[in-house]
PDB file of N, CA and C in Angstrom:
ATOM      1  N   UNK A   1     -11.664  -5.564  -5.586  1.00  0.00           N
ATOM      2  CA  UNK A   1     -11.103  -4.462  -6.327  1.00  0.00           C
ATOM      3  C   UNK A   1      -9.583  -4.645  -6.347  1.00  0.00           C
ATOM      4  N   UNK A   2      -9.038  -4.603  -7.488  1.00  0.00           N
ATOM      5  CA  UNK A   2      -7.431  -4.443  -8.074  1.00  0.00           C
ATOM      6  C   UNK A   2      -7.000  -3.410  -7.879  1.00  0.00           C
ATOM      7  N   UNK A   3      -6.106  -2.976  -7.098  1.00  0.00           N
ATOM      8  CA  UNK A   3      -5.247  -1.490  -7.316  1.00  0.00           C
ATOM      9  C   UNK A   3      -4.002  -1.434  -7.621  1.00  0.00           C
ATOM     10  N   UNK A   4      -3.313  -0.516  -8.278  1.00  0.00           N
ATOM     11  CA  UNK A   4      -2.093  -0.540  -8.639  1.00  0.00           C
ATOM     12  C   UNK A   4      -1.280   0.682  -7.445  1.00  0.00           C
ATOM     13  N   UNK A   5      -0.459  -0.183  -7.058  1.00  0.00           N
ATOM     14  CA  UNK A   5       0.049   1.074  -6.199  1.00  0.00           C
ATOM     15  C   UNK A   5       1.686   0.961  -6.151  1.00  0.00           C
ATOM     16  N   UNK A   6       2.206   2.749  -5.840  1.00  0.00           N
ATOM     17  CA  UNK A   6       3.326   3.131  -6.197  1.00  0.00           C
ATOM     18  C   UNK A   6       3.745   3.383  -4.765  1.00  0.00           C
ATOM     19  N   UNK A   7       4.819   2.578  -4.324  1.00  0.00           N
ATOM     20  CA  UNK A   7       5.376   3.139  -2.736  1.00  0.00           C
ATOM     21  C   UNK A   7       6.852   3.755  -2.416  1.00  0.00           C
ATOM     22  N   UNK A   8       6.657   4.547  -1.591  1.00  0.00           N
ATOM     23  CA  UNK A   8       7.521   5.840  -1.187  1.00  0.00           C
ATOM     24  C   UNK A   8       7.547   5.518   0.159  1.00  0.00           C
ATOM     25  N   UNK A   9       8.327   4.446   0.071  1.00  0.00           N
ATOM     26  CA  UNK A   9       9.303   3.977   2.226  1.00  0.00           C
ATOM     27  C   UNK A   9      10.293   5.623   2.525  1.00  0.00           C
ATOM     28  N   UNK A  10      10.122   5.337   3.918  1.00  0.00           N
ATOM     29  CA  UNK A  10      11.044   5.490   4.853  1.00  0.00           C
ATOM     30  C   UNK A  10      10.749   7.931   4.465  1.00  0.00           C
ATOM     31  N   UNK A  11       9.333   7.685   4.127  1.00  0.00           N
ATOM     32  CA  UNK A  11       8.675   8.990   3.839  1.00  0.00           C
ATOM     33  C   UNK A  11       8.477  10.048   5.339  1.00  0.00           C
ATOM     34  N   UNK A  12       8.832  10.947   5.155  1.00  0.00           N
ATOM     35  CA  UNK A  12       8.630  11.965   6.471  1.00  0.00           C
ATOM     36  C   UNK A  12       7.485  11.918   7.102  1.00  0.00           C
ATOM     37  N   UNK A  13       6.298  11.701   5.693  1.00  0.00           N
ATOM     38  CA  UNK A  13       4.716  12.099   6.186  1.00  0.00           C
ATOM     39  C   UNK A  13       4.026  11.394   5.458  1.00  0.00           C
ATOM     40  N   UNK A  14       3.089   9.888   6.402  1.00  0.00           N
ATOM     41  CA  UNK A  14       3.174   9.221   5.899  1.00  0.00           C
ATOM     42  C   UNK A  14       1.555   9.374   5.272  1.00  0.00           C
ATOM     43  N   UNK A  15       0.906   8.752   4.047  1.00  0.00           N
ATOM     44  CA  UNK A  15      -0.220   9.237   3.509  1.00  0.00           C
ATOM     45  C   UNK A  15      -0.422   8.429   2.102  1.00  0.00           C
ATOM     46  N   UNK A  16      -1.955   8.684   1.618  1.00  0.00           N
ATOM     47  CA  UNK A  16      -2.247   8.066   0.282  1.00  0.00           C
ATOM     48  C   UNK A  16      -2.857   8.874  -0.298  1.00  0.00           C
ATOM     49  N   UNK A  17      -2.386   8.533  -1.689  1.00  0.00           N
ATOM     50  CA  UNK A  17      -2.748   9.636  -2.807  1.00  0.00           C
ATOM     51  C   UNK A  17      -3.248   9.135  -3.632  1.00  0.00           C
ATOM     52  N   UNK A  18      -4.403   9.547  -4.735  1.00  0.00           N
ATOM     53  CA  UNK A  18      -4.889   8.997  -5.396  1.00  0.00           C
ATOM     54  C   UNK A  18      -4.149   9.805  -6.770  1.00  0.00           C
ATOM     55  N   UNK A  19      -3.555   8.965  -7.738  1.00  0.00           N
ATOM     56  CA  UNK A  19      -2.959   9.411  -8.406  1.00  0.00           C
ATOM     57  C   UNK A  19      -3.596   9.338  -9.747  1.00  0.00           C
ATOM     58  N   UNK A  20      -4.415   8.232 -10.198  1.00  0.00           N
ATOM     59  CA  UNK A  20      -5.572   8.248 -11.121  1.00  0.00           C
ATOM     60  C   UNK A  20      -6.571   6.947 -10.581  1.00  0.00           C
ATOM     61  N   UNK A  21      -7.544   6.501 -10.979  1.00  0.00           N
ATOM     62  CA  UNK A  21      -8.340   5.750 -10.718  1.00  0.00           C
ATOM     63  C   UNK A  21      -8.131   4.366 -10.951  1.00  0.00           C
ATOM     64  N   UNK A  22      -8.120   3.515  -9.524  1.00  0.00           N
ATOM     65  CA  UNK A  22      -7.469   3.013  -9.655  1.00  0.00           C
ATOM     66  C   UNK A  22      -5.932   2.634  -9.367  1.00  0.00           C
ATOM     67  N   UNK A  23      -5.206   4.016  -8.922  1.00  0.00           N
ATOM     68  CA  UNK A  23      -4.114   4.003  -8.982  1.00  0.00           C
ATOM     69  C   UNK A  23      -3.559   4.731  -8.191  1.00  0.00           C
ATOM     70  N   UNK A  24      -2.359   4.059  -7.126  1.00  0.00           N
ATOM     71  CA  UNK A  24      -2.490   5.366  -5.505  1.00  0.00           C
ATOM     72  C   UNK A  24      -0.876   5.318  -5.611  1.00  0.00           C
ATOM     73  N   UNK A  25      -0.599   6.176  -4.598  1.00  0.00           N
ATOM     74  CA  UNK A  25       0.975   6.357  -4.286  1.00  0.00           C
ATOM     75  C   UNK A  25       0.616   6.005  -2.563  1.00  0.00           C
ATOM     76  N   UNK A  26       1.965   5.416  -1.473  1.00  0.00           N
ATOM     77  CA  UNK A  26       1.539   5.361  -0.825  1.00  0.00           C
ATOM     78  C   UNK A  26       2.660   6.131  -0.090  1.00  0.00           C
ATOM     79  N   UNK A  27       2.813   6.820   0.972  1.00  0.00           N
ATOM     80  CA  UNK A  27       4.334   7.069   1.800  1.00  0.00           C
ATOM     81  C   UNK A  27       4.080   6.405   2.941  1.00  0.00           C
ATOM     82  N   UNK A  28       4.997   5.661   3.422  1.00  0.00           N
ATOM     83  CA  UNK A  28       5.175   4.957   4.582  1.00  0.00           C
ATOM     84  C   UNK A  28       6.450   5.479   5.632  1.00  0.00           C
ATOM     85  N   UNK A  29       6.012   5.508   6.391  1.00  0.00           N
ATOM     86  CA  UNK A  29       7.805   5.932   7.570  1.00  0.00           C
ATOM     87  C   UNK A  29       8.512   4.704   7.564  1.00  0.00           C
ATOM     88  N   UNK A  30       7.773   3.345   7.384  1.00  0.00           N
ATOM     89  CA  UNK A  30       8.681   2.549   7.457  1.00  0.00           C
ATOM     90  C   UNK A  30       9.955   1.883   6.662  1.00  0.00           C
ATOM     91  N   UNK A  31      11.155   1.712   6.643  1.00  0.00           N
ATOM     92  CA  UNK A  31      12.021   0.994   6.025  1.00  0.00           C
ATOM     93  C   UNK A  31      11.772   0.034   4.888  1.00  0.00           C
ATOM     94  N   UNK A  32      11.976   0.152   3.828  1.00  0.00           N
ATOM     95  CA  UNK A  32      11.757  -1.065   2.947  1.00  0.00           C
ATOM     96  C   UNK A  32      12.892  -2.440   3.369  1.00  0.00           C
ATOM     97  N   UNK A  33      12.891  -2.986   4.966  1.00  0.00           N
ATOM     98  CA  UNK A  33      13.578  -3.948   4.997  1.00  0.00           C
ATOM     99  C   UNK A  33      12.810  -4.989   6.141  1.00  0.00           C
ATOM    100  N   UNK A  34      12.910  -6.656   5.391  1.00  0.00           N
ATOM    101  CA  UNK A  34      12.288  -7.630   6.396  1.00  0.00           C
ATOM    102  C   UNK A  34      10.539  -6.818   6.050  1.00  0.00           C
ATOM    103  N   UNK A  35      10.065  -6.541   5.158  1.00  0.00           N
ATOM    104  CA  UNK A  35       8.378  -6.445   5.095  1.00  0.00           C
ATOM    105  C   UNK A  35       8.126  -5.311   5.768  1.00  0.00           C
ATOM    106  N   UNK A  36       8.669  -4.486   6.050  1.00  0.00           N
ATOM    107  CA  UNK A  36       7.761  -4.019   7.177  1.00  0.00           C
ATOM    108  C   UNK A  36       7.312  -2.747   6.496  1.00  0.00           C
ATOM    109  N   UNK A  37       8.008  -2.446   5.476  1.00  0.00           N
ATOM    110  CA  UNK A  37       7.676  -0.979   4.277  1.00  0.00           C
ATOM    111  C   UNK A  37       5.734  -1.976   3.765  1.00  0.00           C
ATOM    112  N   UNK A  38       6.044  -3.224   3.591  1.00  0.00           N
ATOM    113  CA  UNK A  38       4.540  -3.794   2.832  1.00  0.00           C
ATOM    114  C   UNK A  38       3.509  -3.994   4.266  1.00  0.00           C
ATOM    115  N   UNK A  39       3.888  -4.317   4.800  1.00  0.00           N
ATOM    116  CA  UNK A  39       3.208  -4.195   6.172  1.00  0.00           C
ATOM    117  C   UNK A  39       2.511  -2.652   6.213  1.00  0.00           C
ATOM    118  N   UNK A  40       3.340  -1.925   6.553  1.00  0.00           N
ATOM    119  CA  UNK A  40       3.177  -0.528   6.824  1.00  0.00           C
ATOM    120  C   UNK A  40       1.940  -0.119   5.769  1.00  0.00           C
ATOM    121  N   UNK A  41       1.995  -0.658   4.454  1.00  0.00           N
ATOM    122  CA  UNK A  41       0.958  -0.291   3.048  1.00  0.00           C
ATOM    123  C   UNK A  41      -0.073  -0.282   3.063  1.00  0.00           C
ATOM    124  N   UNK A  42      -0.013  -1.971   3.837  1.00  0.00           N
ATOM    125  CA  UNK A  42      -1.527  -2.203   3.523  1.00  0.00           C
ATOM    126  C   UNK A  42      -1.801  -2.235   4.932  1.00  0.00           C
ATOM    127  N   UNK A  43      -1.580  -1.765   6.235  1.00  0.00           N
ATOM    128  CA  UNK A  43      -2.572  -1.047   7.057  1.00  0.00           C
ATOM    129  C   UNK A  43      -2.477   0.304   6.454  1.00  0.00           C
ATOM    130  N   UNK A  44      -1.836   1.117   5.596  1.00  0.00           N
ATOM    131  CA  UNK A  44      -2.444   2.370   5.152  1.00  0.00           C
ATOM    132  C   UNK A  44      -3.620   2.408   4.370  1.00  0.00           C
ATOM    133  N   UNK A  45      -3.603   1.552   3.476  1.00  0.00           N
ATOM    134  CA  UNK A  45      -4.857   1.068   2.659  1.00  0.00           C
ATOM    135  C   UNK A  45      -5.751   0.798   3.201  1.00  0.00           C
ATOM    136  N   UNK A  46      -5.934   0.025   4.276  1.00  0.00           N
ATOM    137  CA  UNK A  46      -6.528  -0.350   5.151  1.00  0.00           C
ATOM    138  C   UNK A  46      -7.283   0.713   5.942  1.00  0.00           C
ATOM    139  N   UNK A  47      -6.986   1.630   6.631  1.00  0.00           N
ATOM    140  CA  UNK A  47      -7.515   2.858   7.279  1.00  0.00           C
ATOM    141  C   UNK A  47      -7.930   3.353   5.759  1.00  0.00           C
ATOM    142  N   UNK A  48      -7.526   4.014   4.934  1.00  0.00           N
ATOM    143  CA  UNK A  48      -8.014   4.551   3.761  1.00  0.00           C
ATOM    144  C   UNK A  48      -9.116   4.212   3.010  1.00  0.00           C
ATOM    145  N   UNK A  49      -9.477   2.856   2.612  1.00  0.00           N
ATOM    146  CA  UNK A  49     -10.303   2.329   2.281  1.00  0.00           C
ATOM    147  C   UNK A  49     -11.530   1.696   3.746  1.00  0.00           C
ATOM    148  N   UNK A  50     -11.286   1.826   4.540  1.00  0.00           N
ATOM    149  CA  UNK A  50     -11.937   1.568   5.965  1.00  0.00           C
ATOM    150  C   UNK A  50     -12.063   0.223   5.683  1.00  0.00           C
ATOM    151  N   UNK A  51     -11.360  -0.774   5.510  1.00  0.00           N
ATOM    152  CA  UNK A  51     -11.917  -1.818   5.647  1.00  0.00           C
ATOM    153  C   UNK A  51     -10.759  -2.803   6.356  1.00  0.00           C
ATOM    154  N   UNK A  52     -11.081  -4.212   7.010  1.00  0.00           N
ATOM    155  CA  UNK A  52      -9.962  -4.652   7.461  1.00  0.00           C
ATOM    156  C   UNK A  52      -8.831  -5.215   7.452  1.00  0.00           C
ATOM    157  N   UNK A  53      -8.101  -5.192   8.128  1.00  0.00           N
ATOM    158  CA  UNK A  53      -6.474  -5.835   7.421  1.00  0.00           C
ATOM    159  C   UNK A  53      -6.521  -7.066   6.730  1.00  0.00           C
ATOM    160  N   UNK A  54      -7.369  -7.792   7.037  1.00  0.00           N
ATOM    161  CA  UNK A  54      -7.545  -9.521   6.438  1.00  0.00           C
ATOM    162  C   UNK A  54      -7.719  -9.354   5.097  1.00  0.00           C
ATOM    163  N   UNK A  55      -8.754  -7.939   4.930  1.00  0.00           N
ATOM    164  CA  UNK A  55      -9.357  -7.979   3.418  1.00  0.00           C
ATOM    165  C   UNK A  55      -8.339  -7.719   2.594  1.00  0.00           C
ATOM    166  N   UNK A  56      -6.739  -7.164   2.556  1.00  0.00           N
ATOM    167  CA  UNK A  56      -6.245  -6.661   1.685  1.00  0.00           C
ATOM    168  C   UNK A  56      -5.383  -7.434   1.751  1.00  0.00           C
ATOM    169  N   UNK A  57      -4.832  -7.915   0.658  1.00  0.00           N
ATOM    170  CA  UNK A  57      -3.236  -8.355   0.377  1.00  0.00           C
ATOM    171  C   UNK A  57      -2.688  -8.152  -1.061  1.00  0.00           C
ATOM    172  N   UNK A  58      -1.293  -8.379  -0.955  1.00  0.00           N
ATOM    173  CA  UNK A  58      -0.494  -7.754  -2.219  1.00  0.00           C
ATOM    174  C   UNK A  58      -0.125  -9.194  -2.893  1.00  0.00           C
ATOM    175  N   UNK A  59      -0.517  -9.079  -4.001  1.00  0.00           N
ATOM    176  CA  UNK A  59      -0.828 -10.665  -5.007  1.00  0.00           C
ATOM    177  C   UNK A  59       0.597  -9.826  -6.150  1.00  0.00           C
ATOM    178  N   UNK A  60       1.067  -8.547  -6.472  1.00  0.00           N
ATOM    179  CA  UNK A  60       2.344  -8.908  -7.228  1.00  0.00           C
ATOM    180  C   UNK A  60       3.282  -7.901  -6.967  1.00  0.00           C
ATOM    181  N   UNK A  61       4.292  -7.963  -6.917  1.00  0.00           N
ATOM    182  CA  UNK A  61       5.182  -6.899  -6.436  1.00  0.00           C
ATOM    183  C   UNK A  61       6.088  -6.857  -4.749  1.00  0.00           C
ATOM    184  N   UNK A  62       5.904  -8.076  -4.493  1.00  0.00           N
ATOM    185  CA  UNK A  62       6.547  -7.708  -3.189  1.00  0.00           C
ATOM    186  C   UNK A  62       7.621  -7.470  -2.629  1.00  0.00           C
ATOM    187  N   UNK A  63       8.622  -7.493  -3.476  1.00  0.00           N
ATOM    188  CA  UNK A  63       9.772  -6.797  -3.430  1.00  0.00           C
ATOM    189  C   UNK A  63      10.147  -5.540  -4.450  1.00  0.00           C
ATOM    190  N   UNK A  64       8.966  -4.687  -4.731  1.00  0.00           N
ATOM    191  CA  UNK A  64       8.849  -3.769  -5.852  1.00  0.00           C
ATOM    192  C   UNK A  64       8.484  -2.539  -5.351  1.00  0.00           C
ATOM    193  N   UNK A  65       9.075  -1.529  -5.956  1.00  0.00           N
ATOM    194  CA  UNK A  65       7.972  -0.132  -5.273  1.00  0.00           C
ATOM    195  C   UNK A  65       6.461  -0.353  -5.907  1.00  0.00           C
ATOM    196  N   UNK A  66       6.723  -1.216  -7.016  1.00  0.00           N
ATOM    197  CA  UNK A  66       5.034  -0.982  -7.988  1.00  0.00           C
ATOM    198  C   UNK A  66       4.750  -2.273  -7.397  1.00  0.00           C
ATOM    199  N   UNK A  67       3.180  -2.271  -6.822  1.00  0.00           N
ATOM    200  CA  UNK A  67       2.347  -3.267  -6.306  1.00  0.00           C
ATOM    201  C   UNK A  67       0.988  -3.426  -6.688  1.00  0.00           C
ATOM    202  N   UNK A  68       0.708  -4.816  -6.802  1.00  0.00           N
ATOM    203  CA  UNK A  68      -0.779  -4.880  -7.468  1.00  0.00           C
ATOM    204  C   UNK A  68      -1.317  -5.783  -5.868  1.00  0.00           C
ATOM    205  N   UNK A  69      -2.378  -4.680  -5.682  1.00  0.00           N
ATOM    206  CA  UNK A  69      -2.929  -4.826  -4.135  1.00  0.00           C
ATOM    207  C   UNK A  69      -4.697  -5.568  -4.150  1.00  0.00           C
ATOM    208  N   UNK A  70      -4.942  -6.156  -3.715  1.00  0.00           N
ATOM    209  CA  UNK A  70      -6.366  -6.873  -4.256  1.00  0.00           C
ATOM    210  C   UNK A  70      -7.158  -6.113  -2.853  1.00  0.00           C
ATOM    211  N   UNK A  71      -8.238  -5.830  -2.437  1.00  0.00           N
ATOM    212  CA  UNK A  71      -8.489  -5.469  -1.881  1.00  0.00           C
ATOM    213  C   UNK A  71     -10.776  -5.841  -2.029  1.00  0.00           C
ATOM    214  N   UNK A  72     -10.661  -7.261  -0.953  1.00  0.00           N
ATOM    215  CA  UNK A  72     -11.838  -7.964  -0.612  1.00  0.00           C
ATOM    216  C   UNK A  72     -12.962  -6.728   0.056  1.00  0.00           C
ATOM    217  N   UNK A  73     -13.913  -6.665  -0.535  1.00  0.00           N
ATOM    218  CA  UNK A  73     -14.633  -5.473  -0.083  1.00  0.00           C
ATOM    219  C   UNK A  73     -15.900  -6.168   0.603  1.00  0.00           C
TER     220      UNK A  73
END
């Protein structure tokens, strides 16, 4: 599964939203600096979708708030 996702670093409260199908917002506490805002994503995705960290990675956007996230089910 392809997702398009919209990220919101260095967020008070951190969480995922489904914004249309297909299509999430994510807030992270972490910093968008050195990875660790994309790090932070996709273990959110990760708990969200219950599946494990291996299965998900970000194939475009990695220096972008907009990310196209692949996610091995």
């Amino acid at each position: 599964m392809k997702i398009l996702v919209m990220v919101k670093a260095n967020s008070k409260h951190p969480r995922v939203e489904e914004i249309s199908p297909g299509e999430f917002r994510v807030h992270v506490k972490a910093p968008p600096k050195e990875g660790k805002a994309n790090e932070a994503v996709l273990r959110a995705l990760a708990e969200h979708f219950h599946v494990p960290l291996s299965r998900i990675a970000i194939v475009a956007g990695m220096s972008s708030r907009r990310k196209w996230i692949n996610i091995h089910e």
